[in-house]
C-alpha atoms as a PDB file:
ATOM      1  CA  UNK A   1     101.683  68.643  50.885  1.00  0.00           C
ATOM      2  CA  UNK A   2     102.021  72.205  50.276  1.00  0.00           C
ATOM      3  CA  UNK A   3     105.995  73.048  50.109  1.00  0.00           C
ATOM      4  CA  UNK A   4     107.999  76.286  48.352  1.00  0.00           C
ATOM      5  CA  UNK A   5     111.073  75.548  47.151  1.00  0.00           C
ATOM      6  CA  UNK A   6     114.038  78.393  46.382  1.00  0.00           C
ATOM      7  CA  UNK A   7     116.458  77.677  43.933  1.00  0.00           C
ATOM      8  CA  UNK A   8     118.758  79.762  41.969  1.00  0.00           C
ATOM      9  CA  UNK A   9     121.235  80.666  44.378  1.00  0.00           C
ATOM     10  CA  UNK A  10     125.204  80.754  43.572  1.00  0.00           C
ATOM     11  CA  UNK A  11     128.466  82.417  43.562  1.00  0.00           C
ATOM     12  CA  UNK A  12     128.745  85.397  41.133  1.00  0.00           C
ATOM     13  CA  UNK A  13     131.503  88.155  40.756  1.00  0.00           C
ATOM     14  CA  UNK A  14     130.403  91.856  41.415  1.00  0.00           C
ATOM     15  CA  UNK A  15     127.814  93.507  39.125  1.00  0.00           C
ATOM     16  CA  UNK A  16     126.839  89.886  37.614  1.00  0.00           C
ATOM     17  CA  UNK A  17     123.553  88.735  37.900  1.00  0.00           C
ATOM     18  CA  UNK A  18     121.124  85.340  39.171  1.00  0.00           C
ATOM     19  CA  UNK A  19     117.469  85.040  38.687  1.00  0.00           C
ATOM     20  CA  UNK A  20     116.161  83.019  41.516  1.00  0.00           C
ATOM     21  CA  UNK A  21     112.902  81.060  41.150  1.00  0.00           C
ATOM     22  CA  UNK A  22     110.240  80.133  43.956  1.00  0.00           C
ATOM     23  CA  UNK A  23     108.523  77.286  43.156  1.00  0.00           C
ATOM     24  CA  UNK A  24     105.431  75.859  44.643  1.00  0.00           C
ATOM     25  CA  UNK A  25     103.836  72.160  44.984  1.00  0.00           C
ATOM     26  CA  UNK A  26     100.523  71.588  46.388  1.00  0.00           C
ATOM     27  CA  UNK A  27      98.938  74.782  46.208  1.00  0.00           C
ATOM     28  CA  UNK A  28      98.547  77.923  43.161  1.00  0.00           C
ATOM     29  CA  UNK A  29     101.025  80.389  43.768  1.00  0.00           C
ATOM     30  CA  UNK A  30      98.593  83.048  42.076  1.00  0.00           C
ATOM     31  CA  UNK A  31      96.369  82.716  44.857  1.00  0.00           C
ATOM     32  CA  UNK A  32      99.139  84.029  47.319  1.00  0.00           C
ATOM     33  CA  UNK A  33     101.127  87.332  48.253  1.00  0.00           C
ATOM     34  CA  UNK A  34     104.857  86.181  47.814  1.00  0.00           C
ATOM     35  CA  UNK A  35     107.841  88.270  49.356  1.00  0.00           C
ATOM     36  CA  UNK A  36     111.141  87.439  49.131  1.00  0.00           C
ATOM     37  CA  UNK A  37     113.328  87.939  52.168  1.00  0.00           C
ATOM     38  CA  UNK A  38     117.366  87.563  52.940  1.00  0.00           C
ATOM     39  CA  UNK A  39     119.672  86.875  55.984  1.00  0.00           C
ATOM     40  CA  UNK A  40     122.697  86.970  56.914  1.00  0.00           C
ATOM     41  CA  UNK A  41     124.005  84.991  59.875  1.00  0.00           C
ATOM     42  CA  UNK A  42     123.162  86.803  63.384  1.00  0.00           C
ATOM     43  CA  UNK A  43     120.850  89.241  61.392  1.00  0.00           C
ATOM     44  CA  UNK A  44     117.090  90.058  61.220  1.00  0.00           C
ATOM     45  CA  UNK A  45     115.377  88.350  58.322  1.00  0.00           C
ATOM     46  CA  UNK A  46     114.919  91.301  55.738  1.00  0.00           C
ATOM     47  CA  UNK A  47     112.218  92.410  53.048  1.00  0.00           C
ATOM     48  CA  UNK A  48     113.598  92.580  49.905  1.00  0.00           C
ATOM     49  CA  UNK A  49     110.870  92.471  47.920  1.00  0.00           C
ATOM     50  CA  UNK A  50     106.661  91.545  47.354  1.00  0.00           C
ATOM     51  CA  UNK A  51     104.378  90.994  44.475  1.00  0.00           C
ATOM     52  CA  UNK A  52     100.903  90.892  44.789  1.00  0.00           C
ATOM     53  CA  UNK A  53      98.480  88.200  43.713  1.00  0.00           C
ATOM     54  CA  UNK A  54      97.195  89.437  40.812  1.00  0.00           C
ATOM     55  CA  UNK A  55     100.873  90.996  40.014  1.00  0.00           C
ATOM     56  CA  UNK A  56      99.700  94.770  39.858  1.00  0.00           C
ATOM     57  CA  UNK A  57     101.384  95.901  42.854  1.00  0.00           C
ATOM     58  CA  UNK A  58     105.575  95.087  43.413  1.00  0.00           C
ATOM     59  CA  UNK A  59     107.557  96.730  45.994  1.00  0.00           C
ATOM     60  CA  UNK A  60     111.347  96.859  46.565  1.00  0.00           C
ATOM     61  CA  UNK A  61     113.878  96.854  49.457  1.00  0.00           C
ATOM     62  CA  UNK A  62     115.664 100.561  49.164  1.00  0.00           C
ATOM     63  CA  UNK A  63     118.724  98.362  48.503  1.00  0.00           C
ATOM     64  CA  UNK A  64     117.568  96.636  45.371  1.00  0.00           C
ATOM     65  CA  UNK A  65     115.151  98.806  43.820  1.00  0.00           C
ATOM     66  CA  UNK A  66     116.201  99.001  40.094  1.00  0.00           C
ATOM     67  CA  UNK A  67     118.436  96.617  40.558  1.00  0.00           C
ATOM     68  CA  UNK A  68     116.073  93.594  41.513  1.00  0.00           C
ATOM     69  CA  UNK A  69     113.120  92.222  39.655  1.00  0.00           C
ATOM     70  CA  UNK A  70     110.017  90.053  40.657  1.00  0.00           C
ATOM     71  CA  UNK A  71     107.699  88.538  38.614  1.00  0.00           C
ATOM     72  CA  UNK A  72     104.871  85.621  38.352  1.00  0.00           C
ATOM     73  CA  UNK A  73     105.296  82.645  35.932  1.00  0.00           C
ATOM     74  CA  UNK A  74     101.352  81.377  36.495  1.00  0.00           C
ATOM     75  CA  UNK A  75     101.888  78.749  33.837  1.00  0.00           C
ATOM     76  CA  UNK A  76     104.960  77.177  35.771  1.00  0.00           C
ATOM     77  CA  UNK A  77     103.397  77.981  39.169  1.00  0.00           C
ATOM     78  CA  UNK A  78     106.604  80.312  40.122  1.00  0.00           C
ATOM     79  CA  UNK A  79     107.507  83.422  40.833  1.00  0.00           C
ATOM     80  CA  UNK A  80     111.500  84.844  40.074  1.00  0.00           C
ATOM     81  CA  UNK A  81     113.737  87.577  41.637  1.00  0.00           C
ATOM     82  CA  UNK A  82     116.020  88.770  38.843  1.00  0.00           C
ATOM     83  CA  UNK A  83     119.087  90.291  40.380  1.00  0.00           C
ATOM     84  CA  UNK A  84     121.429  92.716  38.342  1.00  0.00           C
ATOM     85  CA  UNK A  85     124.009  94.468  39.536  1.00  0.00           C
ATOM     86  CA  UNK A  86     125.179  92.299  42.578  1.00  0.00           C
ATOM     87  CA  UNK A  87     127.250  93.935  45.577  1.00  0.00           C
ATOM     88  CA  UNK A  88     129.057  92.529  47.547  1.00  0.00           C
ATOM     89  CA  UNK A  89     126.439  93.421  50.126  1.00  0.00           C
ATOM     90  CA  UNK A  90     124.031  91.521  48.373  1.00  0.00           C
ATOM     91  CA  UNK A  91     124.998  87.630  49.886  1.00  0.00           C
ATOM     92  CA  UNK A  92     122.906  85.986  51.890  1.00  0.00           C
ATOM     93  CA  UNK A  93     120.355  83.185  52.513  1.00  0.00           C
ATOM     94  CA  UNK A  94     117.267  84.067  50.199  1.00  0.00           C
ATOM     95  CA  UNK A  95     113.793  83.139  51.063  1.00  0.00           C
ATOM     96  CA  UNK A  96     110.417  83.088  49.111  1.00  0.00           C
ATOM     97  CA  UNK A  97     107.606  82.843  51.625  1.00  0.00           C
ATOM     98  CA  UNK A  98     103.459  82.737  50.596  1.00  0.00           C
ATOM     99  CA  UNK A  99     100.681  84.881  52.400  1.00  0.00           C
ATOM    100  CA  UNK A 100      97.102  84.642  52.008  1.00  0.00           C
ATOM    101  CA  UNK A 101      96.049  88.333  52.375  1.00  0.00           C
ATOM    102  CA  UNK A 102      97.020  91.078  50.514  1.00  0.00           C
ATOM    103  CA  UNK A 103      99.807  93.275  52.335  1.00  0.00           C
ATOM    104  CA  UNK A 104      99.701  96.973  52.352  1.00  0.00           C
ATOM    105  CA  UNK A 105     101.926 100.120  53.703  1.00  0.00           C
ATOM    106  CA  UNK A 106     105.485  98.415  55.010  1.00  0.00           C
ATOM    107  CA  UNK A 107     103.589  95.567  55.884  1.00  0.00           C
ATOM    108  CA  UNK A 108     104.777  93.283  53.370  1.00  0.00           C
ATOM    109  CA  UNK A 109     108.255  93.836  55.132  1.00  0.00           C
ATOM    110  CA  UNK A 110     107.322  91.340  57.955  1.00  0.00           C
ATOM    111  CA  UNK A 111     107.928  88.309  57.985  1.00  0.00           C
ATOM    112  CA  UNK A 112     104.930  87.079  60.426  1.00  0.00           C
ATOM    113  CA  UNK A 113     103.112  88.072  57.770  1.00  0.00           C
ATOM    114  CA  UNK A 114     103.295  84.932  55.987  1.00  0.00           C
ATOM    115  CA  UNK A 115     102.442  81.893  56.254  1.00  0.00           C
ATOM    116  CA  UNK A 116     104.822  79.473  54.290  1.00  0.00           C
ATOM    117  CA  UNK A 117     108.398  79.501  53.776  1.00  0.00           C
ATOM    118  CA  UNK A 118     111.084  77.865  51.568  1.00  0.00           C
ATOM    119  CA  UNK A 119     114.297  76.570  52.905  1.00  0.00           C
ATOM    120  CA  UNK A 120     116.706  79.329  51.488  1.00  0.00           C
ATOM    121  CA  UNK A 121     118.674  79.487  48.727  1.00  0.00           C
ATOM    122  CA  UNK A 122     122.215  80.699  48.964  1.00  0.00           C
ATOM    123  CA  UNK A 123     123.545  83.813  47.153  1.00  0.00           C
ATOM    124  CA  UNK A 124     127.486  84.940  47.890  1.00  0.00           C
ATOM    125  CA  UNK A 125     129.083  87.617  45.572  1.00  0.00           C
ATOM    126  CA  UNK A 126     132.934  87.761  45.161  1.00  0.00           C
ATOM    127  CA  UNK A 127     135.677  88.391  42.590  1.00  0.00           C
END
């Protein structure tokens, strides 16, 4: 059974930090394109952030770059957002989702693009 599984998520003040970790039964991770996505309630799903399959090639959301960081664990099948500096715009529902091909230009924004999701991890910043 192929599944991705978010976890991670939690309540932090302003300017703290959370690494959240994608995890992956059933299938290689390093095989896929993962991007990272959040949402808010009555919003758009939202790119926040990609890493290739090999790992060469990141991208970041306007929003979070410097402040975010993804990565690839290929020895614990994984791959981790590290998230510094948290806003209080930051909170949401946080999903990892897997694609087979690589993604190039803005593509990697949208989320039709893959093929696999996780069920969300929560992330809510406040003093």
């Amino acid at each position: 059974q192929v599944q991705l599984v978010e976890s991670g998520g939690a309540l932090v003040q302003p300017g703290g930090s959370l690494r959240l970790t994608c995890a992956a039964s059933g299938f290689t991770l390093e095989n896929y394109v993962i991007g990272w996505f959040r949402q808010a309630p009555g919003q758009e799903r939202e790119g926040v952030s990609y890493i290739s399959g090999s790992g060469k090639r990141t991208v970041y959301a306007d929003s979070v770059q410097g402040r975010f960081t993804i990565y690839r664990n290929n020895a614990e099948n994984t791959v981790s957002l590290q998230m510094n500096s948290l806003k209080p715009e930051d909170p949401d529902v946080y999903y990892c989702a897997a694609g087979v091909d690589a993604k190039y230009g803005t593509a990697w924004r949208i989320p039709f693009e893959y093929l696999d999701w996780g069920q969300g991890t929560q992330v809510a910043v406040a003093s």
